[in-house]
Protein backbone atom coordinates (compact mmCIF):
# COMPACT_ATOMS: atom_id res chain seq x y z
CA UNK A 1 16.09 149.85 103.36
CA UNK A 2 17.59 149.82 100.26
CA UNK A 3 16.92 153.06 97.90
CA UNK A 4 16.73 151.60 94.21
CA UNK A 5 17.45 154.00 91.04
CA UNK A 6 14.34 155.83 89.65
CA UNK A 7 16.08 155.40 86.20
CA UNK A 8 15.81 152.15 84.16
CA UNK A 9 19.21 149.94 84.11
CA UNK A 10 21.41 150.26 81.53
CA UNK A 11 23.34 147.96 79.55
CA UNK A 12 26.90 148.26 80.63
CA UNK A 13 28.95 146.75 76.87
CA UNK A 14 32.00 143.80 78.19
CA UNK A 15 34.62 145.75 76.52
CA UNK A 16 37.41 147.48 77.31
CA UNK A 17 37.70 151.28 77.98
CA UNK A 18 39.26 152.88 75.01
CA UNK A 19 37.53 150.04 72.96
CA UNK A 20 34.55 151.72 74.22
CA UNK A 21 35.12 155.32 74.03
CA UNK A 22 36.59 155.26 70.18
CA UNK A 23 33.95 152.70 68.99
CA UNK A 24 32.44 155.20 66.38
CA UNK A 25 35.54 157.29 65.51
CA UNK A 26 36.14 156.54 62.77
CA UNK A 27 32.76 156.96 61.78
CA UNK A 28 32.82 160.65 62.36
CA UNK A 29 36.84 161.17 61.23
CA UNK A 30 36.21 164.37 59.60
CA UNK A 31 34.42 166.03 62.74
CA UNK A 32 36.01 167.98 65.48
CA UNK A 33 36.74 166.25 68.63
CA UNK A 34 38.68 168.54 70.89
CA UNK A 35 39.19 172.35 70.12
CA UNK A 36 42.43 174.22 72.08
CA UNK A 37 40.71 177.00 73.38
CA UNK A 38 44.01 179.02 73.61
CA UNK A 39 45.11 178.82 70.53
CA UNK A 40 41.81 177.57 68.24
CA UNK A 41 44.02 174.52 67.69
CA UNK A 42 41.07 171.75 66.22
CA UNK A 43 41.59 167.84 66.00
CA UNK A 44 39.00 165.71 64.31
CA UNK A 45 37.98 162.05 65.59
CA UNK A 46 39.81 160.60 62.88
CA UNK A 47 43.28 162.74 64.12
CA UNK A 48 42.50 161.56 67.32
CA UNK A 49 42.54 158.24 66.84
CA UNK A 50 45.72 157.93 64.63
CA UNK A 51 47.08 159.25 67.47
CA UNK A 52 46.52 157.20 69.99
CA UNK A 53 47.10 154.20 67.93
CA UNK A 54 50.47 155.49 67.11
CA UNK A 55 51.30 156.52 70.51
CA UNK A 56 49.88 152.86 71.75
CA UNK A 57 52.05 151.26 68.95
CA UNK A 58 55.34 153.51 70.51
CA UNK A 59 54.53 152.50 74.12
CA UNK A 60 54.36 148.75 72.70
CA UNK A 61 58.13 149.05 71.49
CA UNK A 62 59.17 150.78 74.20
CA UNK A 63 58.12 147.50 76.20
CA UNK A 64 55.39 149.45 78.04
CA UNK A 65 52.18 146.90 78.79
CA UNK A 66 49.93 145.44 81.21
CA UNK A 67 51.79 146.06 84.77
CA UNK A 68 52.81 149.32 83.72
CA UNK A 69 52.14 153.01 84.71
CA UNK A 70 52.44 155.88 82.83
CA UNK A 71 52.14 159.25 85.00
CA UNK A 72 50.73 162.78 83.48
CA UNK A 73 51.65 165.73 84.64
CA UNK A 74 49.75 168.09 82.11
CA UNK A 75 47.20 170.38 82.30
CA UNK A 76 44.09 170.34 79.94
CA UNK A 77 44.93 169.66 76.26
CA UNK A 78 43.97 167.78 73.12
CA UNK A 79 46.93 165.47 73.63
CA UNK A 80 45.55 164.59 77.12
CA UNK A 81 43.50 162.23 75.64
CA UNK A 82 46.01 160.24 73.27
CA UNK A 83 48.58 159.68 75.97
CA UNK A 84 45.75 158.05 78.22
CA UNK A 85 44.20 156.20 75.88
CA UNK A 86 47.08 154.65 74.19
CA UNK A 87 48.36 153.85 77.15
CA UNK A 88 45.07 151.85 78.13
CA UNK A 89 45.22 149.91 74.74
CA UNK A 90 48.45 148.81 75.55
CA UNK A 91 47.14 147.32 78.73
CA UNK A 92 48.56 149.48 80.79
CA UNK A 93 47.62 152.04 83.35
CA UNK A 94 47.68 156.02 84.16
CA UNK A 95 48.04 157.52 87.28
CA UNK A 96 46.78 161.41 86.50
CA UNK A 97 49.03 163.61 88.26
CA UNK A 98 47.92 167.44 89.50
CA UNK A 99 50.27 169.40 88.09
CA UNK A 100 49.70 172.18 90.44
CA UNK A 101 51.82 169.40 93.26
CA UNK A 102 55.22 170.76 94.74
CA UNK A 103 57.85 168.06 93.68
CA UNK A 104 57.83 166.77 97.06
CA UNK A 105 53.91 165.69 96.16
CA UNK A 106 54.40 164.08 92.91
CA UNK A 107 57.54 162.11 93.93
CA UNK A 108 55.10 160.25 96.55
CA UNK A 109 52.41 159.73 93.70
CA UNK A 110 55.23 159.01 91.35
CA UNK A 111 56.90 156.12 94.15
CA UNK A 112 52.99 154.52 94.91
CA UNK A 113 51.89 154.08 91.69
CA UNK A 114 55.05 152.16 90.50
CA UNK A 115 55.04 154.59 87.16
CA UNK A 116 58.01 153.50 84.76
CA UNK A 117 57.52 156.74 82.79
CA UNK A 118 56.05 160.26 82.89
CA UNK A 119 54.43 162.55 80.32
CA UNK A 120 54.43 166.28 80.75
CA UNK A 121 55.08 169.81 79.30
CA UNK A 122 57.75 172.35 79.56
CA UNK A 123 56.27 174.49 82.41
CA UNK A 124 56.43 171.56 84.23
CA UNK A 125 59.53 169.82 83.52
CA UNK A 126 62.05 170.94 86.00
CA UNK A 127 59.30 169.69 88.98
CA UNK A 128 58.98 166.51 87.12
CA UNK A 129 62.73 166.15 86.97
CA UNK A 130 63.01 166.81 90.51
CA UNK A 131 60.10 164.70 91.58
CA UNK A 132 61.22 161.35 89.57
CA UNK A 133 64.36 161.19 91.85
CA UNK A 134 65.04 157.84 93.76
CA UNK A 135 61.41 156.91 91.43
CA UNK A 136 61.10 154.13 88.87
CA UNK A 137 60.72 156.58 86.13
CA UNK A 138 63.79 155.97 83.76
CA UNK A 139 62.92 158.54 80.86
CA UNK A 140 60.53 161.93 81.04
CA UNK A 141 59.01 162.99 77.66
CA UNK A 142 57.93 166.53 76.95
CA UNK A 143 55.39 168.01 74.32
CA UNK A 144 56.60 171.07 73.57
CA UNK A 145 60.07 173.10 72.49
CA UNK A 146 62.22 172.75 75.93
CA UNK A 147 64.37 175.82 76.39
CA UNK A 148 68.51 174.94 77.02
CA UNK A 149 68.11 171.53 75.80
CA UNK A 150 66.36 168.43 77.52
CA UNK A 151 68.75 166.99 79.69
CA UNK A 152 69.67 163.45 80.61
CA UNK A 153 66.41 161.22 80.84
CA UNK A 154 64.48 163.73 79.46
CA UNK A 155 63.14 163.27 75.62
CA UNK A 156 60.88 164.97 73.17
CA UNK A 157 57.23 163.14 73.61
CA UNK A 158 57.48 162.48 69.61
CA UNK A 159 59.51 159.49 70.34
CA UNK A 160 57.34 157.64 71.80
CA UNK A 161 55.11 157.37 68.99
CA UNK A 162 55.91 154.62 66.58
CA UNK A 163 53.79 152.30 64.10
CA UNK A 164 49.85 152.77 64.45
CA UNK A 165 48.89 149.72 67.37
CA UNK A 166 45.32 149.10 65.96
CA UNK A 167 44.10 146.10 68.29
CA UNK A 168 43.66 146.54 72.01
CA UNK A 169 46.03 144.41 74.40
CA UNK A 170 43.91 141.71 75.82
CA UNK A 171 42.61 142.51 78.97
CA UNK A 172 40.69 141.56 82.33
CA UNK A 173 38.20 143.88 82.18
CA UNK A 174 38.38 144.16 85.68
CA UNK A 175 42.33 145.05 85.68
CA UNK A 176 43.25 149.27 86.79
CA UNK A 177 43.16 151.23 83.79
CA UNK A 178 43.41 154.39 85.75
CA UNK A 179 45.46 155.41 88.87
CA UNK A 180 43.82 159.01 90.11
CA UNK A 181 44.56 160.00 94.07
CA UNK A 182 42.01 160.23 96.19
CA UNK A 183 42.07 161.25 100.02
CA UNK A 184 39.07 159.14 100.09
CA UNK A 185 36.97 159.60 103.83
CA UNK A 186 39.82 160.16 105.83
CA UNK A 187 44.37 160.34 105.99
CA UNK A 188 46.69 160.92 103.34
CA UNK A 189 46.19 160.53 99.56
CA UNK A 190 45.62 157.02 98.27
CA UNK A 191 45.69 156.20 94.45
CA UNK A 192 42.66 154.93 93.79
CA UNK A 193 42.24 151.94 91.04
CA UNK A 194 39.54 152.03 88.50
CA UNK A 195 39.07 149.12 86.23
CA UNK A 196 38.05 148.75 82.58
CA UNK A 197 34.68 148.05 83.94
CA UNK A 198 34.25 150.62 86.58
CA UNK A 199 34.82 153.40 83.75
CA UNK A 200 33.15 151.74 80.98
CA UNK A 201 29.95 151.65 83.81
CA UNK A 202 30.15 154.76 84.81
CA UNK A 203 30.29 156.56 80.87
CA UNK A 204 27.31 154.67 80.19
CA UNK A 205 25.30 155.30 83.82
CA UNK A 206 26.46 159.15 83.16
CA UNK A 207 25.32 159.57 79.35
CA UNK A 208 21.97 158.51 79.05
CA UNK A 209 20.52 159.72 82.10
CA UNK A 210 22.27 163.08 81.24
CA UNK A 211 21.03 162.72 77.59
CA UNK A 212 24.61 163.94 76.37
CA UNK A 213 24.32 164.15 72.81
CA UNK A 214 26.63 163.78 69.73
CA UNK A 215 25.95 167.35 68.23
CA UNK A 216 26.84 168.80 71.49
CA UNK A 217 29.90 171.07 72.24
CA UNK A 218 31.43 170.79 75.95
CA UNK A 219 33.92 173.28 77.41
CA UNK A 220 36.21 171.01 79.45
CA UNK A 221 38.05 173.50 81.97
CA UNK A 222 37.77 171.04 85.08
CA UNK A 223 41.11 169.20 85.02
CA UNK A 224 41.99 165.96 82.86
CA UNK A 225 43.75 164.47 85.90
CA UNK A 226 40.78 164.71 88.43
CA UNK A 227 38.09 162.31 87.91
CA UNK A 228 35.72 164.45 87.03
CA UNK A 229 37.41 166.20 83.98
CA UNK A 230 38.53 162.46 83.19
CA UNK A 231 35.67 160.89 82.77
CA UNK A 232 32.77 163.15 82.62
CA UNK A 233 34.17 165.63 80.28
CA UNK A 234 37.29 163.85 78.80
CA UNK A 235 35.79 160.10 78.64
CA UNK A 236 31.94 160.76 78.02
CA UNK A 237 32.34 163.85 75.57
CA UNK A 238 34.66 161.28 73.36
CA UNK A 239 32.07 158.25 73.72
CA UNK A 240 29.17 159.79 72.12
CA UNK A 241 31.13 162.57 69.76
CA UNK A 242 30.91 165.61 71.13
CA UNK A 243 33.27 168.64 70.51
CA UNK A 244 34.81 169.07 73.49
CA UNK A 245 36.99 172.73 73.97
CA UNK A 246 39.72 172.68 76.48
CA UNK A 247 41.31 175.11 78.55
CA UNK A 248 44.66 174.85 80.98
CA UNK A 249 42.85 176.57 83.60
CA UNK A 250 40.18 178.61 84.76
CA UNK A 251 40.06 182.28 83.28
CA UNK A 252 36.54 184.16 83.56
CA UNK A 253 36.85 185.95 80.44
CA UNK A 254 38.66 183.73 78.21
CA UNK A 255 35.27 180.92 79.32
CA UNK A 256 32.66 183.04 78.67
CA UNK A 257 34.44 184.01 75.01
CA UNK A 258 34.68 180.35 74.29
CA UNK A 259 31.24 179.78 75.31
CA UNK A 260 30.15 182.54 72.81
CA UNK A 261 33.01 181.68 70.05
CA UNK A 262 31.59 177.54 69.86
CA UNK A 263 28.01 178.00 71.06
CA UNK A 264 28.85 175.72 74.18
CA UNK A 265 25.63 173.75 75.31
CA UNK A 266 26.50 171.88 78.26
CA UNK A 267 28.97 173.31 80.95
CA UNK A 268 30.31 170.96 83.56
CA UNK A 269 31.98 173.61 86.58
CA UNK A 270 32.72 173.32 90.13
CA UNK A 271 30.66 175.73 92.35
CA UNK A 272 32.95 178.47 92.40
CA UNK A 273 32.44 179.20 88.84
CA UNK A 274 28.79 179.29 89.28
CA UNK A 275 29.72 181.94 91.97
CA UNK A 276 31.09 183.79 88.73
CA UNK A 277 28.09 183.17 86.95
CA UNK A 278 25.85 184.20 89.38
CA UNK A 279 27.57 187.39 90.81
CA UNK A 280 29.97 188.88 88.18
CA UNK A 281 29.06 191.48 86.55
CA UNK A 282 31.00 190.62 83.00
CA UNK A 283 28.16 188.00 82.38
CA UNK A 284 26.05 190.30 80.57
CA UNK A 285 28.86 190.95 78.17
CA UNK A 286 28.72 187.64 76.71
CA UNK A 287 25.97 185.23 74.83
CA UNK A 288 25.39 182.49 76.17
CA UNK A 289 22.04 181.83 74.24
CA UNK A 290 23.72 177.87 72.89
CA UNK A 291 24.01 177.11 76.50
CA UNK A 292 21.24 174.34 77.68
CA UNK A 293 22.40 173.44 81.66
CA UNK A 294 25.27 173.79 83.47
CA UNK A 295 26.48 170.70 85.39
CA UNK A 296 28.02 171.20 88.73
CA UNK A 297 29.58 168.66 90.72
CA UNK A 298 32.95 168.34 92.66
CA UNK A 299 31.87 170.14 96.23
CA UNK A 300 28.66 171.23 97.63
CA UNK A 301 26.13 173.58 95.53
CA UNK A 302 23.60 175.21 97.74
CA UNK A 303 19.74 175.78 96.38
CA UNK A 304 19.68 179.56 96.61
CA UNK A 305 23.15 179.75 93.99
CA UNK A 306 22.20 177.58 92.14
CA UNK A 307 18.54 179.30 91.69
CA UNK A 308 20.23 182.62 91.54
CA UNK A 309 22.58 181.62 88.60
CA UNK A 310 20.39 179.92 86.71
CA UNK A 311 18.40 182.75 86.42
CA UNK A 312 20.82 184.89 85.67
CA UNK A 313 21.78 182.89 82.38
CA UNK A 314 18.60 181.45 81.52
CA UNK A 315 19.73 177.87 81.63
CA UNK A 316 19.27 175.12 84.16
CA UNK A 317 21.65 174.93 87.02
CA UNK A 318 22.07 170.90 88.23
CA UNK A 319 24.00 169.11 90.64
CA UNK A 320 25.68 165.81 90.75
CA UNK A 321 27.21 164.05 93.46
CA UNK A 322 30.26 161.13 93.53
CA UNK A 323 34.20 160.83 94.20
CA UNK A 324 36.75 159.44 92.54
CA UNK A 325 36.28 156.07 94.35
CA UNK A 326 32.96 155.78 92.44
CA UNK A 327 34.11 156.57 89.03
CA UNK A 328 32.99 158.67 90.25
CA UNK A 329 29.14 159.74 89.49
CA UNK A 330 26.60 157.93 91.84
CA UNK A 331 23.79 160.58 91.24
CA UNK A 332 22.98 162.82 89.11
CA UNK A 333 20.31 165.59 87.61
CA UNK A 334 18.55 164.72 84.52
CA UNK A 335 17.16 167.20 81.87
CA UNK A 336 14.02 168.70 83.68
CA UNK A 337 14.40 166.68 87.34
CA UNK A 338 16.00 169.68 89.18
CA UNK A 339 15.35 170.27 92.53
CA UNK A 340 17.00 173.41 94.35
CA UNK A 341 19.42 171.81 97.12
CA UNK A 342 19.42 167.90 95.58
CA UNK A 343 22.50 166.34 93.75
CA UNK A 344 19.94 164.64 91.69
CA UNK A 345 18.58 160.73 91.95
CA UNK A 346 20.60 157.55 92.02
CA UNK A 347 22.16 156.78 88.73
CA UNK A 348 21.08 153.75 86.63
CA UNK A 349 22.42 150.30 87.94
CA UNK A 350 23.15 151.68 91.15
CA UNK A 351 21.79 151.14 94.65
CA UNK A 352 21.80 153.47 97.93
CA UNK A 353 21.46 153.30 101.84
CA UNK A 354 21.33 155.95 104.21
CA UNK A 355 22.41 154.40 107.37
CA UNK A 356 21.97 155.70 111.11
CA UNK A 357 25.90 156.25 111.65
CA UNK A 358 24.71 155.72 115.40
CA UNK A 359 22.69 152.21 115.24
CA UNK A 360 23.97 150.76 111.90
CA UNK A 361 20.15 151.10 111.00
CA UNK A 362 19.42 151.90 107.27
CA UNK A 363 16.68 154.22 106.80
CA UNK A 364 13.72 155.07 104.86
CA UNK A 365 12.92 158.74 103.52
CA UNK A 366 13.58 162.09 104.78
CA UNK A 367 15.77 160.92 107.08
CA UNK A 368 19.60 161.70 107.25
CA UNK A 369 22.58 159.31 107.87
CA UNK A 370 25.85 158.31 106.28
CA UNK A 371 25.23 157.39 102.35
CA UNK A 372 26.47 153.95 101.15
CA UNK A 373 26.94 153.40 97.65
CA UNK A 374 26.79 149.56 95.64
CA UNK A 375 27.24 149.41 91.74
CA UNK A 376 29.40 148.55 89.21
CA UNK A 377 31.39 151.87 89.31
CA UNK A 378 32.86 150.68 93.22
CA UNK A 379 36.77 151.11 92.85
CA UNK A 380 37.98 147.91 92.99
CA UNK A 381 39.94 149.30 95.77
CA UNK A 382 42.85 151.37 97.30
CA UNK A 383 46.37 151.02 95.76
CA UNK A 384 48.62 148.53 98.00
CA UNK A 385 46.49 149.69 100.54
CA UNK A 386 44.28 146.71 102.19
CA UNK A 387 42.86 148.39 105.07
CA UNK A 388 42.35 151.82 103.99
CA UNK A 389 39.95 149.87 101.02
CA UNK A 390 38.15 147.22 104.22
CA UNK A 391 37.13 150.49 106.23
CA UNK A 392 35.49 151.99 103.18
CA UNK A 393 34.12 149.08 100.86
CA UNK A 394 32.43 146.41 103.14
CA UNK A 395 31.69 142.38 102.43
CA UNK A 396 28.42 143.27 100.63
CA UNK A 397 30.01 145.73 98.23
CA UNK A 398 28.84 149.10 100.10
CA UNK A 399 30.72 151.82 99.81
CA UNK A 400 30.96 154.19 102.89
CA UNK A 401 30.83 157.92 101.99
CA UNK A 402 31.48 159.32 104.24
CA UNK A 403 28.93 161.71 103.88
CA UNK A 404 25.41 162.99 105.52
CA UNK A 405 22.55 162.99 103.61
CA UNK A 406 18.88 161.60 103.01
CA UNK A 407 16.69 160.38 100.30
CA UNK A 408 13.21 161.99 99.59
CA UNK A 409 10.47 160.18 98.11
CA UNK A 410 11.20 160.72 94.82
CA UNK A 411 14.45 159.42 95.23
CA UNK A 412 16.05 162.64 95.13
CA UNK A 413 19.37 163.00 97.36
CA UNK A 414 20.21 165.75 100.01
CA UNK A 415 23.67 165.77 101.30
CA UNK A 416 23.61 167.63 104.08
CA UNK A 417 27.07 167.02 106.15
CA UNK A 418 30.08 165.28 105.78
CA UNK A 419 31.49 162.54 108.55
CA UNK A 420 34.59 162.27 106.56
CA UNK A 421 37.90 164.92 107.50
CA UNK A 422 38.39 165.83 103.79
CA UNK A 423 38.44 169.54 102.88
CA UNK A 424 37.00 170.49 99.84
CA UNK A 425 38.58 173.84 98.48
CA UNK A 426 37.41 175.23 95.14
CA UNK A 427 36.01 171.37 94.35
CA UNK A 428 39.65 170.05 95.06
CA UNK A 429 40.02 167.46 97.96
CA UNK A 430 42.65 168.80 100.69
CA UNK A 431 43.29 165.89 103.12
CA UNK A 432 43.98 167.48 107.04
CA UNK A 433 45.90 164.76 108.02
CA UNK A 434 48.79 165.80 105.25
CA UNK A 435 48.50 169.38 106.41
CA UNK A 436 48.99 168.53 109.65
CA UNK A 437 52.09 165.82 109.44
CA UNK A 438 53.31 168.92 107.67
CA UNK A 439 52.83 171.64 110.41
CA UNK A 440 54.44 169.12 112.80
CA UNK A 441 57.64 169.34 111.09
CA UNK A 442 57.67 172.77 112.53
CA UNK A 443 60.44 173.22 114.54
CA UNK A 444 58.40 175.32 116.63
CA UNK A 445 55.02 173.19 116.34
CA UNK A 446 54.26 171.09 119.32
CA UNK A 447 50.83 169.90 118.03
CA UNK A 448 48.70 170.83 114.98
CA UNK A 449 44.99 170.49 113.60
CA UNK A 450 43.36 171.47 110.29
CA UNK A 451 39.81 171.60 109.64
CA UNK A 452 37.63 173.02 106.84
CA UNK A 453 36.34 176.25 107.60
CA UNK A 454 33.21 177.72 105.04
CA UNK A 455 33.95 180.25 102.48
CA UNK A 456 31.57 181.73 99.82
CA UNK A 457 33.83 181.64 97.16
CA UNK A 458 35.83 178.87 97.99
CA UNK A 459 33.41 176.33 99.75
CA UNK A 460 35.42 175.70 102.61
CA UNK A 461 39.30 176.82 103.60
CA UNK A 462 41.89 174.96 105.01
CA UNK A 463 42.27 176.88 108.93
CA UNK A 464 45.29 175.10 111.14
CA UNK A 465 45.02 175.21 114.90
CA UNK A 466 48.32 174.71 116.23
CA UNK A 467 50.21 174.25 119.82
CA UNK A 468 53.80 175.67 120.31
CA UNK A 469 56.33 173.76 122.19
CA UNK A 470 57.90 175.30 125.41
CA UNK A 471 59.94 178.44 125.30
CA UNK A 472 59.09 178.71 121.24
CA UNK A 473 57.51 181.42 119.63
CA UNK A 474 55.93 181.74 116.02
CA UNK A 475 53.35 183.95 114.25
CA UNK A 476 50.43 183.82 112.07
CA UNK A 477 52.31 184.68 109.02
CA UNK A 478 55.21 182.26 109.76
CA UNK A 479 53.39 179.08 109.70
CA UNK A 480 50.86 179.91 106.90
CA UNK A 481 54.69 180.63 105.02
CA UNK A 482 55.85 177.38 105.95
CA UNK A 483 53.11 175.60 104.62
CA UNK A 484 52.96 176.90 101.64
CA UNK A 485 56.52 176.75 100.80
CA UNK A 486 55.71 173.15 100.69
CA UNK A 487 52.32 172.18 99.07
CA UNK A 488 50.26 173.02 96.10
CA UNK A 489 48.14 176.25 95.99
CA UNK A 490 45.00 174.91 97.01
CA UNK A 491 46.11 173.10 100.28
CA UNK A 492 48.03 176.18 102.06
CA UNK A 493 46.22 176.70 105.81
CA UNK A 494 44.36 180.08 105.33
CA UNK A 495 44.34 180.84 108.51
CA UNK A 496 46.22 179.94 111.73
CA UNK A 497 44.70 179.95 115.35
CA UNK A 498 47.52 178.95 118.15
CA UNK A 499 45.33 177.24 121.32
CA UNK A 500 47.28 175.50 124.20
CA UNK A 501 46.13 172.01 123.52
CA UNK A 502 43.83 169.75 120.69
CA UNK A 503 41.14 168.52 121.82
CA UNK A 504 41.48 164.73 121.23
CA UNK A 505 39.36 161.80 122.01
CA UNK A 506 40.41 159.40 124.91
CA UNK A 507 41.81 157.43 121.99
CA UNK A 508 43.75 160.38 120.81
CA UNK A 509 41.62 161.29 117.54
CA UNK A 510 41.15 164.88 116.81
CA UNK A 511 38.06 166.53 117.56
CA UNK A 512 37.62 168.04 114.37
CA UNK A 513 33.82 169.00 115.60
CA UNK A 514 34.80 170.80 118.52
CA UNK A 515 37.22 172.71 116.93
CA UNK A 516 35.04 173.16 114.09
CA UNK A 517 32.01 174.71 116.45
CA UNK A 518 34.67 176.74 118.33
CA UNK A 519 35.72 178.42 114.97
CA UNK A 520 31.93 178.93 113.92
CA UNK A 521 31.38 180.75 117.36
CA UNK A 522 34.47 182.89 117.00
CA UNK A 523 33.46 184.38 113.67
């Protein structure tokens, strides 16, 4: 059966995405949109939109438009937001770019996305540099004083703004405005392509049901480049005029004092920050009286945490639930609807199944199977990628989560497993079939198998299971080394287990389970 929304439809406006987001700017110039919680740094709505009219009308002379991809490689700051949106009124796209990634990463994001230019900062320039070799990015441009000069095709990121562009490039509203890289269910990281439409939909299916309101403040530590700092902090806190405080990364102490300093009243985290919240003992130091829920989403929340730390700070704990192929919000908790354990109901405009991953049956209530997602925040699909997007959108517009859950009758969901391979470490998606391609490149690695292992802190940890060939020897140490000598932070293999074969299928497909079950029994 199909499971309808609880939540009335919304309208979804036919207009393009920045269109959208600035439409009452100007209308609130003089407030503060985005506060630089380093340095106190403020820029207004009216600032903000100069901005990315000027950096639109710079991209225009530079020749940049519709077909076009500008990468960022930046962590979380005001001018996040003026180099994607005035890229998107040019008709353009952005692929969002981790900047944790070895060169070695972003060079493949850089290549598949066909960017023509990149956007970064000084702590990241030489990777950038490196990582744009053999790419079609002619010219890197850097906010910020580079030390020793720029080098050739490197250039301050002041050139590229230029005369305010004031009217949006005409657009398809169903043409890829965004570029983010997604694992997706399964194999190596695809960029995922998000129209005009998809984001628009998804702002407005997020907002209301959320009741996110214009004299709100938002602390905005989940990343700009992953879809969930993009849109639900980045995209939504712009749309209805919230302040919205930034931060590079995750500190503890330097959160909670923003929190305090700008009476923050909605907090969107990744479970292990509500660890933090729940456990740490430097809580009590802070007030956190402004504070009205805390939003989690990214990777699993269980009930008893999020009872625990909602208790401990007197403000509701929610859940939502999504990816980046769905915009990526699909469900989520509104104001007063929390149930310990659920990611919250079906958002507006949106339909669900829960189908027997067995029979192909699709099920009523209370009973579990994989969840399929239809709305009008469905990707349009997988970069240059055909098959990848037919296994995981089908004919009738269902997309296949890859994950185990069921509906109750309230229309409340439960996810309870996952039937997909990705690895979710600290909310960030670590694909096994990269690690492994990887560890095969041993010279001592005969065979190699990563699973997700769970950790309280982290959610789960990547663990590698690996064969040696003949006559070779290697330790523990060694190939943990290896792998992280080649990968961001949050993908290095946490633990190594050396067996004398994988068990495959008859069709040669790990048996992630198996190894999975033989882990849990080991301890």
């Amino acid at each position: 059966m199909i499971h309808k929304s609880p939540l009335p439809d919304v309208v979804i406006p036919e207009v393009p995405l920045t269109t959208f987001v600035f439409a009452n700017a100007a209308g609130r110039a003089d407030k503060v949109a985005f506060v630089e919680g380093a340095s106190g740094r403020t820029v207004t709505y009216g600032e903000l939109l100069d901005s990315v009219q000027r950096f639109a009308g710079g991209l225009t002379a530079k020749g940049f438009g519709p077909g076009n991809v500008l990468a960022i490689l930046a962590p979380n700051l005001p001018e996040y937001a003026v180099w994607f949106h005035g890229a998107a009124v040019t008709g353009g796209a952005v692929t969002t770019v981790n900047p944790t990634y070895t060169a070695h990463e972003v060079h493949h994001q850089l290549n598949d996305a066909g960017a023509t230019m990149m956007v970064t900062i000084p702590m990241f320039l030489e990777t950038a540099k490196e990582a744009a070799k053999g790419t079609s990015v002619e010219t890197i441009y850097v906010a910020g004083e580079i030390d020793g000069g720029a080098g050739e095709g490197v250039e301050p990121v002041s050139a590229l703004y230029g005369e305010p562009r004031q009217e949006h490039a005409p657009v398809d509203l169903d043409d890829t405005v965004a570029l983010p890289y997604s694992s997706g269910t399964t194999g190596l990281s695809k960029g995922v392509m998000l129209t005009h439409r998809n984001l628009v939909s998804n702002i407005v299916q997020t907002v209301e049901p959320a009741e996110l309101r214009e004299d709100e403040t938002i602390i905005a530590v989940l990343p700009f480049f992953h879809i969930y700092g993009m849109q639900v902090l980045m995209n939504c806190g712009l749309a209805v005029g919230a302040t919205i405080v930034s931060m590079p990364r995750f500190d503890l102490e330097q959160f909670l004092q923003l929190h305090q300093d700008h009476g923050v009243t909605r907090s969107f985290v990744a479970p292990p920050m509500v660890v933090a919240l729940a456990k740490h003992p430097i809580i009590d130091n802070y007030d956190l009286s402004k504070l009205e829920q805390v939003f989690s989403g990214a990777a699993p929340l269980s009930a008893e945490l999020a009872v625990e730390a909602g208790a401990r700070i007197d403000s509701e704990v929610v859940q939502g639930y999504g990816m980046t192929e769905l915009s990526p919000v699909s469900h989520l908790t509104p104001s007063g609807q929390f149930k310990p354990g659920s990611v919250g109901v079906t958002a507006p405009n949106t339909e669900l199944q829960i189908i027997d991953p067995s029979t192909g049956e699709s099920l009523g209530v209370d009973l579990d199977g994989e969840v399929w997602v239809r709305g009008p925040q469905v990707m349009k699909g997988y970069l240059n990628n055909p098959i990848a997007t037919a296994n995981t959108i089908d004919d009738d517009g269902w997309l296949h989560t890859g994950d185990i859950g069921h509906v109750d009758a309230e229309g409340h969901l439960f996810v309870v497993d996952r039937l997909k391979e990705l690895i979710k470490y600290k909310g960030f998606q670590v694909p096994p079939a990269e690690l492994e391609a990887l560890l095969l490149t041993h010279p001592a690695v005969a065979d190699a198998a990563v699973i997700g292992i769970a950790d309280d802190e982290a959610g789960e940890i990547p663990v590698g299971f690996v064969t040696l060939k003949p006559g070779q020897e290697a330790a523990e140490a060694d190939i943990i080394a290896f792998v992280a000598e080649r990968v961001a932070t949050y993908k290095q293999v946490r633990k190594v287990t050396f067996v004398d074969a994988i068990p495959k299928s008859a069709s040669g497909k790990i048996l992630r389970r198996v190894l999975r079950d033989e882990a849990t029994a080991a301890g």
